[in-house]
PDB file of N, CA and C in Angstrom:
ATOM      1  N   UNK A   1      28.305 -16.133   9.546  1.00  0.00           N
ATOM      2  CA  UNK A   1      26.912 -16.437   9.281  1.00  0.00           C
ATOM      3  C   UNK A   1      26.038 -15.379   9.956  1.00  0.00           C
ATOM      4  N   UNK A   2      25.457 -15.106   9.140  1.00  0.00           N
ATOM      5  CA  UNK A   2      24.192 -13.741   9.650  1.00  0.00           C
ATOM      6  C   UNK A   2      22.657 -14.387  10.041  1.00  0.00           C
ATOM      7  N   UNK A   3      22.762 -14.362  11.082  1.00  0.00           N
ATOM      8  CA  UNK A   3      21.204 -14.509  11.613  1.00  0.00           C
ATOM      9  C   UNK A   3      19.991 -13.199  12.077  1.00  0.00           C
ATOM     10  N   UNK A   4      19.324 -14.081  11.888  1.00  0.00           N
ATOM     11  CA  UNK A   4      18.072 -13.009  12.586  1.00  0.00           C
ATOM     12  C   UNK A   4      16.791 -13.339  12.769  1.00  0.00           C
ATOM     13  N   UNK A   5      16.474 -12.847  14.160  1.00  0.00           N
ATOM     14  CA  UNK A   5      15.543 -13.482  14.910  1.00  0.00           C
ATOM     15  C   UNK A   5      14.273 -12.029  14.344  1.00  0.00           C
ATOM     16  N   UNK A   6      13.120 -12.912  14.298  1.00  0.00           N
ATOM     17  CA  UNK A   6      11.583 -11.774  14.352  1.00  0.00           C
ATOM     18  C   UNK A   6      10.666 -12.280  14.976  1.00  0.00           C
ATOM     19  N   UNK A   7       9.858 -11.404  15.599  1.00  0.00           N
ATOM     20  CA  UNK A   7       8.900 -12.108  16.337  1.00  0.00           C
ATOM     21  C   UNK A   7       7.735 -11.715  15.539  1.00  0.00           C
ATOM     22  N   UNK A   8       6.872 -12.715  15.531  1.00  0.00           N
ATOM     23  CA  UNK A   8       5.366 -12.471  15.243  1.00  0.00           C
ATOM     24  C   UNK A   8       4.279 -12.615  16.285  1.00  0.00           C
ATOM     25  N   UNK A   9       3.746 -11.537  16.436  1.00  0.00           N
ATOM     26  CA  UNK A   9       2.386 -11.821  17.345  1.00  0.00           C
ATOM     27  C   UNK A   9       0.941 -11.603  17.063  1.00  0.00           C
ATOM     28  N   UNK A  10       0.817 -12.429  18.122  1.00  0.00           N
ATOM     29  CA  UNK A  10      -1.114 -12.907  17.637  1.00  0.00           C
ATOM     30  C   UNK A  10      -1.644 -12.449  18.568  1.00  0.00           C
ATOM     31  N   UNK A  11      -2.747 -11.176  17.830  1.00  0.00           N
ATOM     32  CA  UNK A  11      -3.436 -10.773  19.081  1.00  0.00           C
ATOM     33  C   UNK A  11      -4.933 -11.100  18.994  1.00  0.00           C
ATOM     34  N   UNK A  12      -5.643 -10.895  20.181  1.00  0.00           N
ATOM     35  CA  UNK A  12      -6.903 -11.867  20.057  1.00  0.00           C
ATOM     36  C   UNK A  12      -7.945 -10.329  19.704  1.00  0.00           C
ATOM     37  N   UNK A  13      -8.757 -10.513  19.393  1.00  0.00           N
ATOM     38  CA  UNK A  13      -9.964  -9.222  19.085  1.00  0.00           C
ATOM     39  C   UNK A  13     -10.265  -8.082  20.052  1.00  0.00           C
ATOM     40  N   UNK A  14     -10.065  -8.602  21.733  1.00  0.00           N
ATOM     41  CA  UNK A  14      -9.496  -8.020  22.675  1.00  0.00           C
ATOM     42  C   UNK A  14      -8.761  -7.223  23.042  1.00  0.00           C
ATOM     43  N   UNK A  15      -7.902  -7.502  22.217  1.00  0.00           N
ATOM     44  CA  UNK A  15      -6.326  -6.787  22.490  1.00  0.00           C
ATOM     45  C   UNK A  15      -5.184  -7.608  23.575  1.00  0.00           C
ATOM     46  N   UNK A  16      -5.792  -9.167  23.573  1.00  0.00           N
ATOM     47  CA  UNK A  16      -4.574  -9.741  24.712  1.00  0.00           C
ATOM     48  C   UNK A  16      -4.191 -10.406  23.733  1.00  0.00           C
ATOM     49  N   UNK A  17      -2.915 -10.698  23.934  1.00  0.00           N
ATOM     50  CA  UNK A  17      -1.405 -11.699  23.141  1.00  0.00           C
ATOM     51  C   UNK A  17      -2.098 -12.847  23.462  1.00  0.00           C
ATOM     52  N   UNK A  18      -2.084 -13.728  22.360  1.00  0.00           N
ATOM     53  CA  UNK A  18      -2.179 -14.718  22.042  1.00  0.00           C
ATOM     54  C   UNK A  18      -0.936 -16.185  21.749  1.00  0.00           C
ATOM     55  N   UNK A  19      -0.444 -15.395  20.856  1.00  0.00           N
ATOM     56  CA  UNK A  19       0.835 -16.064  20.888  1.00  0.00           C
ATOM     57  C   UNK A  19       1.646 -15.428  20.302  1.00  0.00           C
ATOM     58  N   UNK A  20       3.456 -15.533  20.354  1.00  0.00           N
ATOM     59  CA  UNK A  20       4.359 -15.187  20.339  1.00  0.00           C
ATOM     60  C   UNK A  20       5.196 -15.678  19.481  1.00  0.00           C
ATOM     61  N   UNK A  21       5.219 -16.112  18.507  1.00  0.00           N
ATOM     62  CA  UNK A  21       6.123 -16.865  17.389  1.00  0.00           C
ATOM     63  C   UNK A  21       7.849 -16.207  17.410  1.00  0.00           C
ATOM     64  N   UNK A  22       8.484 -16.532  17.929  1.00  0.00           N
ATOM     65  CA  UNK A  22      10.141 -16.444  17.536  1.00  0.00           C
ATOM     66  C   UNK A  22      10.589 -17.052  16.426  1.00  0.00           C
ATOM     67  N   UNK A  23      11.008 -16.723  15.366  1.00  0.00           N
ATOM     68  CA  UNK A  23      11.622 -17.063  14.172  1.00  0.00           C
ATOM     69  C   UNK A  23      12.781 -16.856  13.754  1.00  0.00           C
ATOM     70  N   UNK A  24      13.648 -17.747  13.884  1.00  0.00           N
ATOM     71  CA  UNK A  24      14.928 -17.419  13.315  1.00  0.00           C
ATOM     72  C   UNK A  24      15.543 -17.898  11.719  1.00  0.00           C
ATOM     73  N   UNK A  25      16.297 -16.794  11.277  1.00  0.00           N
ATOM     74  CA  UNK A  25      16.197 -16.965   9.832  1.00  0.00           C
ATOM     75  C   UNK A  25      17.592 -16.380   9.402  1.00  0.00           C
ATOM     76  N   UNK A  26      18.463 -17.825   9.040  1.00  0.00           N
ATOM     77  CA  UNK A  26      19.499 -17.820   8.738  1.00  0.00           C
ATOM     78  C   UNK A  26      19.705 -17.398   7.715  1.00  0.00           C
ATOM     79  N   UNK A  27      21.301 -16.711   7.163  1.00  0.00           N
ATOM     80  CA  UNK A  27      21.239 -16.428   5.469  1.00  0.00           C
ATOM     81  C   UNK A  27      21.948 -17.569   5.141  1.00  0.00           C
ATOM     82  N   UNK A  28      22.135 -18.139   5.672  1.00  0.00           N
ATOM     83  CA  UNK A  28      22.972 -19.186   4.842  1.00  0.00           C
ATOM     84  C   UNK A  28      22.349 -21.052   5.015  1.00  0.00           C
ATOM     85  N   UNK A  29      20.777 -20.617   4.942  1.00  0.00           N
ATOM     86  CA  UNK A  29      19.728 -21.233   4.807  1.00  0.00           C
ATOM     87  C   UNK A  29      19.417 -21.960   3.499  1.00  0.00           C
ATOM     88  N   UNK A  30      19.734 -23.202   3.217  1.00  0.00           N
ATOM     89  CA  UNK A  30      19.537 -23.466   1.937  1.00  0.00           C
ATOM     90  C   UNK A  30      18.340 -23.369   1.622  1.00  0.00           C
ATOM     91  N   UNK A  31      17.348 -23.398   2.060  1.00  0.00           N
ATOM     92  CA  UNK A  31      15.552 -23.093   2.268  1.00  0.00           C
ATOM     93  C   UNK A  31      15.521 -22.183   1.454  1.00  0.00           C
ATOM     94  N   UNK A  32      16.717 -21.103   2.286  1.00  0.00           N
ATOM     95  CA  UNK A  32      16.498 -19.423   2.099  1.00  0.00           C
ATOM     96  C   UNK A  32      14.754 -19.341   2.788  1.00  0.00           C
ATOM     97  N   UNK A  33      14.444 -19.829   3.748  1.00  0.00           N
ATOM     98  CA  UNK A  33      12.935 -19.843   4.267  1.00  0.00           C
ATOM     99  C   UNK A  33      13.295 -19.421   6.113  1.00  0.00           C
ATOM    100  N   UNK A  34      12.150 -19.609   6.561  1.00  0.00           N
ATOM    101  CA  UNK A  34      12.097 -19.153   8.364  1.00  0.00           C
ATOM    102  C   UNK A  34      11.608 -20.841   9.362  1.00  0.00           C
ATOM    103  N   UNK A  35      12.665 -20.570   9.632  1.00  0.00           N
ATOM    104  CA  UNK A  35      12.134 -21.641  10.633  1.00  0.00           C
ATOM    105  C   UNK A  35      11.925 -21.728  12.259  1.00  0.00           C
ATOM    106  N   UNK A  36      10.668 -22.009  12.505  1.00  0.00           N
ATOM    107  CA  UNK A  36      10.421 -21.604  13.874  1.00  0.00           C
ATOM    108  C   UNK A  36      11.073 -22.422  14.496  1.00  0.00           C
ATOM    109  N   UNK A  37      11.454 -21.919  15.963  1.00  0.00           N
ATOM    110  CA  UNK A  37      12.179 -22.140  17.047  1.00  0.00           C
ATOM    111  C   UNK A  37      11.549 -22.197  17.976  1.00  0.00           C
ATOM    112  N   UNK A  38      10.749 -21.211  18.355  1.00  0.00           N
ATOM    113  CA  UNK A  38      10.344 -20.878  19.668  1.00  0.00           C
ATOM    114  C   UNK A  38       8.423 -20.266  19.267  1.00  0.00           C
ATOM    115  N   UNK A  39       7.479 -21.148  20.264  1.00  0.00           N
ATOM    116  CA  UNK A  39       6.269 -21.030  20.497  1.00  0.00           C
ATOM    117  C   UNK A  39       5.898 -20.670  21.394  1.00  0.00           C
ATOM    118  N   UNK A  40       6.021 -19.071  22.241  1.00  0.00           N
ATOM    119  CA  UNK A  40       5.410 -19.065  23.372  1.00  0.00           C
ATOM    120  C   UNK A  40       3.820 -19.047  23.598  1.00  0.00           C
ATOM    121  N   UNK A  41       3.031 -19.011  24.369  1.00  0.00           N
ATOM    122  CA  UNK A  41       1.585 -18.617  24.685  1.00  0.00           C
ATOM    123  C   UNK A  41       2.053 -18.064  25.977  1.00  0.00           C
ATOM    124  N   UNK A  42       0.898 -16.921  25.605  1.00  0.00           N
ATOM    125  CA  UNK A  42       1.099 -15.517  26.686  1.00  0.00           C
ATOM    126  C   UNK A  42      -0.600 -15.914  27.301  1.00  0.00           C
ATOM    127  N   UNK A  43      -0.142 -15.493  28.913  1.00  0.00           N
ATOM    128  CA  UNK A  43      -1.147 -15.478  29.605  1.00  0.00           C
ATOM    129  C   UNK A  43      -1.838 -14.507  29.956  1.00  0.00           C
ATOM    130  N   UNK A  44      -2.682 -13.783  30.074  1.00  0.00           N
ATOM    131  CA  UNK A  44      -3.316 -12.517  31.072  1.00  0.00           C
ATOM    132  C   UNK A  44      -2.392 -11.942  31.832  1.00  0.00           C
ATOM    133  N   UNK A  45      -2.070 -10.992  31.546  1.00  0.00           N
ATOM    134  CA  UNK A  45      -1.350 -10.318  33.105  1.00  0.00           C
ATOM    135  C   UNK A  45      -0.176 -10.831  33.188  1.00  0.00           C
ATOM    136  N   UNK A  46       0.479 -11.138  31.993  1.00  0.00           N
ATOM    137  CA  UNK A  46       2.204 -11.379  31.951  1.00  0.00           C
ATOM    138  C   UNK A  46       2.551 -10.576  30.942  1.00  0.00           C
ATOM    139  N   UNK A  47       4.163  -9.785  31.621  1.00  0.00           N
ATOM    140  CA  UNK A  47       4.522  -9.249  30.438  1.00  0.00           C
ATOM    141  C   UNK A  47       5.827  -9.732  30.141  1.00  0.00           C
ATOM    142  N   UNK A  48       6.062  -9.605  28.701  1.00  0.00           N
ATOM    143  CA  UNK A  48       7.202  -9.884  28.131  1.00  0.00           C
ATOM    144  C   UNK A  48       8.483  -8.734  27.378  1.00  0.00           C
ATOM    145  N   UNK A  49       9.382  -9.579  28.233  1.00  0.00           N
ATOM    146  CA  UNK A  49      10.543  -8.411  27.683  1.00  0.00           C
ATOM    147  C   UNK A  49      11.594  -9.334  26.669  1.00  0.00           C
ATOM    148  N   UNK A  50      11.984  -8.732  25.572  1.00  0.00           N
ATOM    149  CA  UNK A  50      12.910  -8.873  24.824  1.00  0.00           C
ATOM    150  C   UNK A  50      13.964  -8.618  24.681  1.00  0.00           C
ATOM    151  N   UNK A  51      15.028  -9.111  24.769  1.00  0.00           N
ATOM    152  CA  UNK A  51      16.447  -8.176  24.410  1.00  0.00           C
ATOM    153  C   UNK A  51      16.628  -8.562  23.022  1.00  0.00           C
TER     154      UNK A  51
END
């Protein structure tokens, strides 16, 4: 089974992160659609690392 994760981000007019959408999106999805997993909200002055 092939997965895969994307992130979407929301940035505010500012230029600070807003939010962080993790989406994972199976192929063997009968949807064949994305279903969120993970909702972060980013604060001021935090950074985020990805592997």
């Amino acid at each position: 089974m092939k997965e895969r994760w994307y992130l979407t981000v929301m940035v505010t007019d500012d230029g600070h992160i807003a939010q962080i959408f993790a989406v994972l999106r199976s192929a063997e999805s009968g949807l064949n659609g994305y279903m969120t997993v993970k909702r972060l909200h980013q604060r001021q002055g935090q950074s985020i690392i990805v592997a």
